[in-house]
Protein backbone atom coordinates (compact mmCIF):
# COMPACT_ATOMS: atom_id res chain seq x y z
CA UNK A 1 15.83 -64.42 -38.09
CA UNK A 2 14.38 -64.54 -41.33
CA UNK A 3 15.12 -61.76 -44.10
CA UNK A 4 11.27 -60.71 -44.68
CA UNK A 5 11.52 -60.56 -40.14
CA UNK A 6 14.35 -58.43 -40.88
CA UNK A 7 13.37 -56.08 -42.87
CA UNK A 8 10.71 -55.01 -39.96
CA UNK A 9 12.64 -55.91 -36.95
CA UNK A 10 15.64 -53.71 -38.53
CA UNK A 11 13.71 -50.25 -38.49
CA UNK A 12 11.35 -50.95 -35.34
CA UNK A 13 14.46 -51.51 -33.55
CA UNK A 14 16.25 -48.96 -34.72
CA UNK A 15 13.42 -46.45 -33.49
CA UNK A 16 13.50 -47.90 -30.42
CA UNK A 17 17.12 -47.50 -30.01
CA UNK A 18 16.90 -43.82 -31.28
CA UNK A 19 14.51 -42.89 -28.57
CA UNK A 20 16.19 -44.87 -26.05
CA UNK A 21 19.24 -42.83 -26.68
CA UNK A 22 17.29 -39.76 -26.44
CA UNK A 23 15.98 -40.33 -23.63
CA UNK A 24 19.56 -40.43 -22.24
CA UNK A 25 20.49 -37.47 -24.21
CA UNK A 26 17.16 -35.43 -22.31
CA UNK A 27 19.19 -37.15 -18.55
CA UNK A 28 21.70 -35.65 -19.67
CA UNK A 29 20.95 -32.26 -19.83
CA UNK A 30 18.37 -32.58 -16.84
CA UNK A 31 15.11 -32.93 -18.84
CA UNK A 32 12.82 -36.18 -17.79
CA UNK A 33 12.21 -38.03 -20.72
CA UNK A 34 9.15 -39.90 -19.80
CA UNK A 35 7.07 -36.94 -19.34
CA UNK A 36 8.70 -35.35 -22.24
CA UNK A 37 7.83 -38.25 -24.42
CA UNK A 38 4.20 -38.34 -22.84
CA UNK A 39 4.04 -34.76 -23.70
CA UNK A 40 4.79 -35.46 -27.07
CA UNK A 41 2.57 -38.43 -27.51
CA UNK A 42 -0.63 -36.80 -25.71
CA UNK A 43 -0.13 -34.21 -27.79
CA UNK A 44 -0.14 -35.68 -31.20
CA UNK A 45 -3.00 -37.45 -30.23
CA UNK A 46 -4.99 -35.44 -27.59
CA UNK A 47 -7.27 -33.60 -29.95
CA UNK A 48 -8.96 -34.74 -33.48
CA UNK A 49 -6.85 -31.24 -35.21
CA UNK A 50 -3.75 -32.59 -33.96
CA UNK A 51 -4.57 -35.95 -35.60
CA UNK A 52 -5.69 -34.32 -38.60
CA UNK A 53 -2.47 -32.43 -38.68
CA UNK A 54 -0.85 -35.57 -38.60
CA UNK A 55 -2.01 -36.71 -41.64
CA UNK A 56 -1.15 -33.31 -43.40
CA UNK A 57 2.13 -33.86 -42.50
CA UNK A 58 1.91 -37.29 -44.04
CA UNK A 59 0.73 -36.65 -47.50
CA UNK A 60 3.81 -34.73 -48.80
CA UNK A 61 6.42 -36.86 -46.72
CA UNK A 62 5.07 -40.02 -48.26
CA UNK A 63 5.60 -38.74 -52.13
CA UNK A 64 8.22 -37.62 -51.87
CA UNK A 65 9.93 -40.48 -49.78
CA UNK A 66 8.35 -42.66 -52.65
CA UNK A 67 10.29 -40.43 -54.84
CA UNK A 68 13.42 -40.98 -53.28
CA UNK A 69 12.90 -44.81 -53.11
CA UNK A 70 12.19 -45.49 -56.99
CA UNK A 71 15.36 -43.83 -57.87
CA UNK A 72 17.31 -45.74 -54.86
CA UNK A 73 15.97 -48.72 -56.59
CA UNK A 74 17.34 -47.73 -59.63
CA UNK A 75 21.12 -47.06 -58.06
CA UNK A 76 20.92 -43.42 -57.18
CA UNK A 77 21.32 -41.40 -54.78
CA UNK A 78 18.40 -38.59 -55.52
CA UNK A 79 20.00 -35.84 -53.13
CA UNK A 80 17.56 -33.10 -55.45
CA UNK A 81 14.00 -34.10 -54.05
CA UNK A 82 13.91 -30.48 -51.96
CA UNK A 83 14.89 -28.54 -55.39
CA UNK A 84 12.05 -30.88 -57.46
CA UNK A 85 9.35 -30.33 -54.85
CA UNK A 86 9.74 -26.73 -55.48
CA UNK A 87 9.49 -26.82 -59.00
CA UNK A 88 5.84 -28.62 -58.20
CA UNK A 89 4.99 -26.01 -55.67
CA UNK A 90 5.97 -22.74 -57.72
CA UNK A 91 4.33 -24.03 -60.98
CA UNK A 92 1.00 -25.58 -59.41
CA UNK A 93 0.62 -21.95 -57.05
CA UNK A 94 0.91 -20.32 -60.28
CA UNK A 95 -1.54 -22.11 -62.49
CA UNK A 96 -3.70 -21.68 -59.28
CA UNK A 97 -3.37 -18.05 -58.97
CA UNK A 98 -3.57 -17.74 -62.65
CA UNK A 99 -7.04 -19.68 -63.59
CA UNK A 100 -8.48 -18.95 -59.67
CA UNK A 101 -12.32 -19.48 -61.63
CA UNK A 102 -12.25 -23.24 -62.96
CA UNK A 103 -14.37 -25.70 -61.33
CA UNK A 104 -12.38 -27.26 -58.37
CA UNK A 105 -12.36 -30.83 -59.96
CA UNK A 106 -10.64 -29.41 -63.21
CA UNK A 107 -8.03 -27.40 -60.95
CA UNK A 108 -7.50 -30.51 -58.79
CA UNK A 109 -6.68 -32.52 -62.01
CA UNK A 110 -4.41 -29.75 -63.36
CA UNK A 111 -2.19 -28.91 -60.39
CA UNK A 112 -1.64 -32.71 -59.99
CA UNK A 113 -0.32 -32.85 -63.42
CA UNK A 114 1.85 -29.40 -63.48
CA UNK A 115 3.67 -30.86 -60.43
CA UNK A 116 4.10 -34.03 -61.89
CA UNK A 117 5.35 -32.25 -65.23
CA UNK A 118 7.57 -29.82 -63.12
CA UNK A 119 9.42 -32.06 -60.75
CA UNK A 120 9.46 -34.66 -63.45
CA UNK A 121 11.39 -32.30 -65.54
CA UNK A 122 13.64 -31.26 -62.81
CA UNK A 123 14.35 -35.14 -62.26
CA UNK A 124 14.70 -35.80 -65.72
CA UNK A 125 18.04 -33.13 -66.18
CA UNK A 126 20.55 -35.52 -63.80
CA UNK A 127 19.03 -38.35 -65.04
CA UNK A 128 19.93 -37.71 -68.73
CA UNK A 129 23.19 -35.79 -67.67
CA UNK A 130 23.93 -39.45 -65.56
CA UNK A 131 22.89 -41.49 -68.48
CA UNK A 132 24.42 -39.84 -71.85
CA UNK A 133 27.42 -38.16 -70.03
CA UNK A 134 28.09 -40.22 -66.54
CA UNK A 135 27.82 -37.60 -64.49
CA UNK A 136 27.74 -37.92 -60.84
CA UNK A 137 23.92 -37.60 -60.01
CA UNK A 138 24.78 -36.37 -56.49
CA UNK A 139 26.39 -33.67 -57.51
CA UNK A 140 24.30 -32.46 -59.67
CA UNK A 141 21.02 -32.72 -57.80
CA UNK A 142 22.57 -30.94 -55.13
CA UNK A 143 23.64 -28.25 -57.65
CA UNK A 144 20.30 -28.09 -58.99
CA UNK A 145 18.65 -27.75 -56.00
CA UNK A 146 20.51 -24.35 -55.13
CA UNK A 147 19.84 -23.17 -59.23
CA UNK A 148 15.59 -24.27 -58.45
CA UNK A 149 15.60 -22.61 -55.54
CA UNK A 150 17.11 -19.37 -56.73
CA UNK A 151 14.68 -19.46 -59.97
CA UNK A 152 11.77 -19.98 -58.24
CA UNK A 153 12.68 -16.79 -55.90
CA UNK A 154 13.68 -14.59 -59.34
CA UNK A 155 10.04 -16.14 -61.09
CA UNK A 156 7.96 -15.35 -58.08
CA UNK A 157 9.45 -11.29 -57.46
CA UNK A 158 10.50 -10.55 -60.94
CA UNK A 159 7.79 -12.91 -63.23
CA UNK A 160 4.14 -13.52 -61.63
CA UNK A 161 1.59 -10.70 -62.21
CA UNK A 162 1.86 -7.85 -59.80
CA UNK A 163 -2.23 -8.86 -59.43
CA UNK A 164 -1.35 -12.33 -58.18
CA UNK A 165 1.00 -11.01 -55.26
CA UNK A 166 -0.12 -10.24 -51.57
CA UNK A 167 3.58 -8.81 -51.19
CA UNK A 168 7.37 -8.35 -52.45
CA UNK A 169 7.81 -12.35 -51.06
CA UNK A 170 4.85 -13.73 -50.94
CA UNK A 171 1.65 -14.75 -53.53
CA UNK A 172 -1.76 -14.41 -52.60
CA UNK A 173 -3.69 -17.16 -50.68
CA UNK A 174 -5.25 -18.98 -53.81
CA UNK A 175 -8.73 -19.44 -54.31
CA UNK A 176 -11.11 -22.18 -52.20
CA UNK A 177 -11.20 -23.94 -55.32
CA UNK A 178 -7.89 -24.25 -55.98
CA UNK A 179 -6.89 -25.20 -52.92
CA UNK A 180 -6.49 -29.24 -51.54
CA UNK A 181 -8.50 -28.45 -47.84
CA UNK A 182 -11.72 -29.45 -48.03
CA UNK A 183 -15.03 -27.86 -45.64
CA UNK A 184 -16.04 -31.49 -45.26
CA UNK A 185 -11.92 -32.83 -43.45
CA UNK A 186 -11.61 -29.66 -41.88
CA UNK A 187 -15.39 -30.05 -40.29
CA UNK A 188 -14.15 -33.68 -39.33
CA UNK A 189 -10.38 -33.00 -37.69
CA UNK A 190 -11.36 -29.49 -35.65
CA UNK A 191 -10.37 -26.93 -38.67
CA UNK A 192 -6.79 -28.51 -39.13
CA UNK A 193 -4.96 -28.24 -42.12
CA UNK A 194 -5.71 -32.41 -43.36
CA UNK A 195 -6.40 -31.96 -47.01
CA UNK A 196 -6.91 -34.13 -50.22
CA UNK A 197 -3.19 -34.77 -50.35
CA UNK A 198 -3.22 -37.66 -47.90
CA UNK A 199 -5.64 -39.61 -50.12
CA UNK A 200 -3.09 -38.76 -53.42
CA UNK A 201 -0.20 -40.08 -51.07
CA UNK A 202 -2.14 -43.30 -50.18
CA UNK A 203 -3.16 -43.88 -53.94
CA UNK A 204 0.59 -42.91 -54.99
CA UNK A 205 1.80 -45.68 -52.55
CA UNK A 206 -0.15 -48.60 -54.29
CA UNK A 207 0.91 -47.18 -58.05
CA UNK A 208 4.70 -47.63 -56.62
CA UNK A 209 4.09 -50.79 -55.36
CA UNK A 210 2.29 -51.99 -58.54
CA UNK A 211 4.83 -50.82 -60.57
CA UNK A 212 7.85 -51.99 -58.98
CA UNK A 213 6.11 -55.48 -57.93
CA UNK A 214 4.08 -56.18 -60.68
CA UNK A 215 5.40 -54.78 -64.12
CA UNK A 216 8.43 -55.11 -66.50
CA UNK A 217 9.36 -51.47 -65.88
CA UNK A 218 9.71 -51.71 -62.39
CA UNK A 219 11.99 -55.26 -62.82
CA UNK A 220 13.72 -53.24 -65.23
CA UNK A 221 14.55 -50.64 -62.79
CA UNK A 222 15.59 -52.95 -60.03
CA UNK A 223 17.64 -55.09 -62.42
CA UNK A 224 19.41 -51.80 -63.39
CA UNK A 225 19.77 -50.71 -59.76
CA UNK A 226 21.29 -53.90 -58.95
CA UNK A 227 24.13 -53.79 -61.99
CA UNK A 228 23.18 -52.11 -65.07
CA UNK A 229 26.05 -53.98 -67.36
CA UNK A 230 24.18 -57.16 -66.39
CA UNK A 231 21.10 -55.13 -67.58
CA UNK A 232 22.50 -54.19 -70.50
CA UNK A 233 23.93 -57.97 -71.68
CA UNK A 234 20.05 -58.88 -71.01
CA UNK A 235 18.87 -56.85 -73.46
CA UNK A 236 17.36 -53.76 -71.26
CA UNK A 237 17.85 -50.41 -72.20
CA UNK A 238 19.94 -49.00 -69.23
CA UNK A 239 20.09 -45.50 -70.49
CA UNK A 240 16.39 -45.06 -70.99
CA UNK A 241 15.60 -47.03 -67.13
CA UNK A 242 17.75 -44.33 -65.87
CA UNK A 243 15.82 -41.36 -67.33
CA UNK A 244 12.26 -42.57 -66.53
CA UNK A 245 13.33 -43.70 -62.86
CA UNK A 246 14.58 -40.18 -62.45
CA UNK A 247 11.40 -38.55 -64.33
CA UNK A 248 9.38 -40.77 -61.96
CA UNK A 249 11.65 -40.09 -58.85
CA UNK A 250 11.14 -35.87 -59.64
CA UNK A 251 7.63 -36.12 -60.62
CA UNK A 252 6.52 -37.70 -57.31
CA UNK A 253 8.49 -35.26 -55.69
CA UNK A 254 6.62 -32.56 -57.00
CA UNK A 255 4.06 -33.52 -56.51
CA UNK A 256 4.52 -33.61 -53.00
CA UNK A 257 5.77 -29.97 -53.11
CA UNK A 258 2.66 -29.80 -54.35
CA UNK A 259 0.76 -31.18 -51.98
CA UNK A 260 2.70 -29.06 -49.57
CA UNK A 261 1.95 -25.30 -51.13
CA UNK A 262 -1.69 -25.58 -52.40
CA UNK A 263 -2.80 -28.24 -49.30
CA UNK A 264 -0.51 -26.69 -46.31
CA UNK A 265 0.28 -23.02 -46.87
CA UNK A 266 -2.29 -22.33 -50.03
CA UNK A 267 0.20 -19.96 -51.63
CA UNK A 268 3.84 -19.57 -52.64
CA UNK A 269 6.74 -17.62 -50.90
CA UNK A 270 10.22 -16.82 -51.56
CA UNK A 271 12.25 -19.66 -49.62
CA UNK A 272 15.45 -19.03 -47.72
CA UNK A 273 16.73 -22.35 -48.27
CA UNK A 274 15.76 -26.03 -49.36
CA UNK A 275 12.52 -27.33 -48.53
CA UNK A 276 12.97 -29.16 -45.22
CA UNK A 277 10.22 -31.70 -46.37
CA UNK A 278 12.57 -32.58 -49.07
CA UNK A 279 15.22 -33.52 -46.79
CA UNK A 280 12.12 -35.25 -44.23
CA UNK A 281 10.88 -37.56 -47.03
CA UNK A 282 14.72 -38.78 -47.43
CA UNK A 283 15.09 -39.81 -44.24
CA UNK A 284 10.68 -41.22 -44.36
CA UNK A 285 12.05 -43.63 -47.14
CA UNK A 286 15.58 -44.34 -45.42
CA UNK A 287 13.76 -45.43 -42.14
CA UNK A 288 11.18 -47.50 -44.28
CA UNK A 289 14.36 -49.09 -46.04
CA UNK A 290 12.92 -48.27 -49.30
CA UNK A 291 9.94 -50.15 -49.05
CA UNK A 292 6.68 -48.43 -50.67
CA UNK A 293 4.68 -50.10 -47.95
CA UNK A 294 6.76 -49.15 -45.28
CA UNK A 295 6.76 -45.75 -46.13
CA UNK A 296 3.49 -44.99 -45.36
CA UNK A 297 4.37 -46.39 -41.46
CA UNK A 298 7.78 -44.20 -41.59
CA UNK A 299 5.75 -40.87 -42.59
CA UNK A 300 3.51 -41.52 -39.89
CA UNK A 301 6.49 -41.68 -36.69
CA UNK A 302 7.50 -38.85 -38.78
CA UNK A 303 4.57 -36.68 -38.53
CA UNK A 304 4.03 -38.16 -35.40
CA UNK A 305 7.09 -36.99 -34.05
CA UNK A 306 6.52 -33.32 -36.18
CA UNK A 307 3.59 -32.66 -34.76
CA UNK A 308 4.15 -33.85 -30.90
CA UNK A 309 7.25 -32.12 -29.94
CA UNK A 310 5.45 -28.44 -29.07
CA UNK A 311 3.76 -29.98 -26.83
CA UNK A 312 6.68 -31.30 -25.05
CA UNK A 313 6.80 -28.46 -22.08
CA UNK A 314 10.43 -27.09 -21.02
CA UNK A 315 11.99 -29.27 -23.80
CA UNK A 316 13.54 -28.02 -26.64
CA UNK A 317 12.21 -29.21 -29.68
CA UNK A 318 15.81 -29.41 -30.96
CA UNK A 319 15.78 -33.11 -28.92
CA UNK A 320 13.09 -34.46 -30.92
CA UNK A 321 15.18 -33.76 -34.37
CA UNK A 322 18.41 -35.09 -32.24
CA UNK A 323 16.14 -38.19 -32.21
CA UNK A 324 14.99 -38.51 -35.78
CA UNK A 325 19.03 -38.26 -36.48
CA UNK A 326 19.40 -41.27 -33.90
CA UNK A 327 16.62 -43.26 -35.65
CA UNK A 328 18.30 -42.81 -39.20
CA UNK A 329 21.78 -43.17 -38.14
CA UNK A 330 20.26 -46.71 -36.50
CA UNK A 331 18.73 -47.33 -39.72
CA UNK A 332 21.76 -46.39 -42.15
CA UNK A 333 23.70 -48.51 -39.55
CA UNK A 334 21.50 -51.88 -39.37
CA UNK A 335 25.00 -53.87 -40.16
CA UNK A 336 25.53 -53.41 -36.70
CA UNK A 337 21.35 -54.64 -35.31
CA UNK A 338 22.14 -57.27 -38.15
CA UNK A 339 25.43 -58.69 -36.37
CA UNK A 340 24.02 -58.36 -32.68
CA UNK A 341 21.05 -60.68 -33.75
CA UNK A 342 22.50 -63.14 -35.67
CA UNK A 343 25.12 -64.62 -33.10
CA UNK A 344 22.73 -64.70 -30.19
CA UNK A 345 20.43 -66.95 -32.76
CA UNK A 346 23.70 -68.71 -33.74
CA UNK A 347 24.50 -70.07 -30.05
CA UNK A 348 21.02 -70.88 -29.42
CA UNK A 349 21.26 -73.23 -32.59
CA UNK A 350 24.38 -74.36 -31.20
CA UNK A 351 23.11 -75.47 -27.90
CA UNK A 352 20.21 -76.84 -29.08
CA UNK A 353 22.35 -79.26 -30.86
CA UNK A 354 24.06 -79.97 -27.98
């Protein structure tokens, strides 16, 4: 099997295997998995608001899974994406709330750059702490998540205007301008929640491909990724590729928190923990090994999968998430699809020769 086969065979096979184990986890426990599965399937795709709700879903999972691949390809490990997508959401709900009159093109334009700015400037503090002081990015990410998602709690009770809040935890819904649904996709899915984000996903995806494909920065990043004292002995600037994959790797995370609060839920609200989506676009760009184009394809089982599993009737919905685990514990372990392929192709070589 060729490498380019590989890098599609590895992740279609290791969905198949994750819902081939789920199915015997459902036996298991007495559920029937090929109703619950049909259940799941008919309906994620039995009605055009259920598809449209698909494609909600996608739009944040794919920037922020894009996120989490630049800064992969750059040698990190970019466990912060659920603390960055905040930082987009909190500061693009405010500026919303704040300037509710401006004409919806100029708000559009502005909360795209604020959570650019924010999560860029959340990504940007482990990347200089990693470059200057080699500090363990992991580490810190996670600690920053926890210290953004605190903030963000204190600035929305303690900071925004009294005016701009519906109650103690919660912002008002921002204006029609401001916000990323449109009359004209919510007309065309049944009144579901699709919104402008999918398109900014979409257009994000080629960017990442362009750049990493196509220009000196993205070689740059890769070279790094692969062994930065190489880098360095070639004349690249290791220190600086580390910062801007990490400014790039927060910035597209935030903006796919903001995505999420101005195009899902249309306000802000104090958060009990990390953003779940943060921890969903990991896994998006694990199963799509990285790839930008493959993430689009990953966010879409994803979403898929999101969206499906209330429908599944006398299943828990738990199984579904047991079976996105499967699927990226397939993925994380292709060694083990790579070494079950390559004998079998091995022996048939073998007895072809004789």
């Amino acid at each position: 099997m060729s490498k380019k086969i590989q890098i599609w065979a590895v992740p279609l096979i290791a969905v198949l295997a994750g819902m081939l184990l789920g199915a015997v986890i459902m036996l298991a426990f007495g559920y029937d998995p090929y109703w619950a599965y049909y259940d799941l399937f008919s309906t994620a795709f039995g009605s055009a608001k259920n598809i449209g709700e698909i494609f909600r879903a996608m739009g944040p999972l794919i920037l922020i899974a894009l996120g989490f691949s630049v800064a992969s390809r750059a040698g990190f490990f970019n466990v912060g994406l659920p603390g960055q997508a905040l930082a987009g959401w909190t500061a693009s709900v405010w500026f919303a709330l704040s300037f509710p009159d401006l004409p919806k093109a100029v708000l559009f334009i502005c909360t795209v750059l604020i959570g650019l700015v924010a999560g860029g400037i959340a990504g940007a503090i482990p990347g200089i702490l990693r470059a200057f002081l080699g500090t363990s990015e992991v580490i810190v990410t996670i600690m920053m998540n926890y210290i953004i998602l605190y903030t963000s709690n204190y600035l929305l009770q303690n900071v925004f205007a009294k005016d701009l809040l519906r109650s103690s935890s919660a912002t008002n819904k921002v204006s029609e301008a401001a916000s990323y649904q449109t009359e004209w996709l919510s007309n065309l899915t049944h009144h579901s929640r699709m919104n402008l984000g999918i398109f900014l996903a979409l257009a994000a995806v080629f960017l990442i491909w362009f750049l990493m494909k196509k220009t000196s920065t993205g070689f740059e990043i890769t070279a790094v990724g692969l062994n930065p004292n190489a880098s360095e002995y070639a004349g690249m600037n290791a220190k600086r590729i580390i910062v801007i994959s990490m400014i790039i790797s927060g910035a597209l995370a935030g903006l796919g928190g903001t995505v999420e609060g101005l195009g899902t839920f249309e306000n802000a609200y104090v958060q009990s923990s990390s953003l779940s989506i943060g921890w969903d676009g990991m896994a998006v760009a694990l199963l799509a090994t990285n790839s930008a184009i493959g993430i689009p394809f990953a966010a879409l089982l994803y979403a898929i999968l999101s969206v499906g599993k209330s429908g599944m009737i006398g299943v828990p919905s738990e199984i579904i998430d047991v079976v996105s685990a499967l699927i990226i514990f397939f993925v994380g372990a292709d060694y083990i699809i790579r070494r079950f392929v390559k004998p079998r192709q091995k022996k048939a070589a073998e007895g072809g020769k004789n």
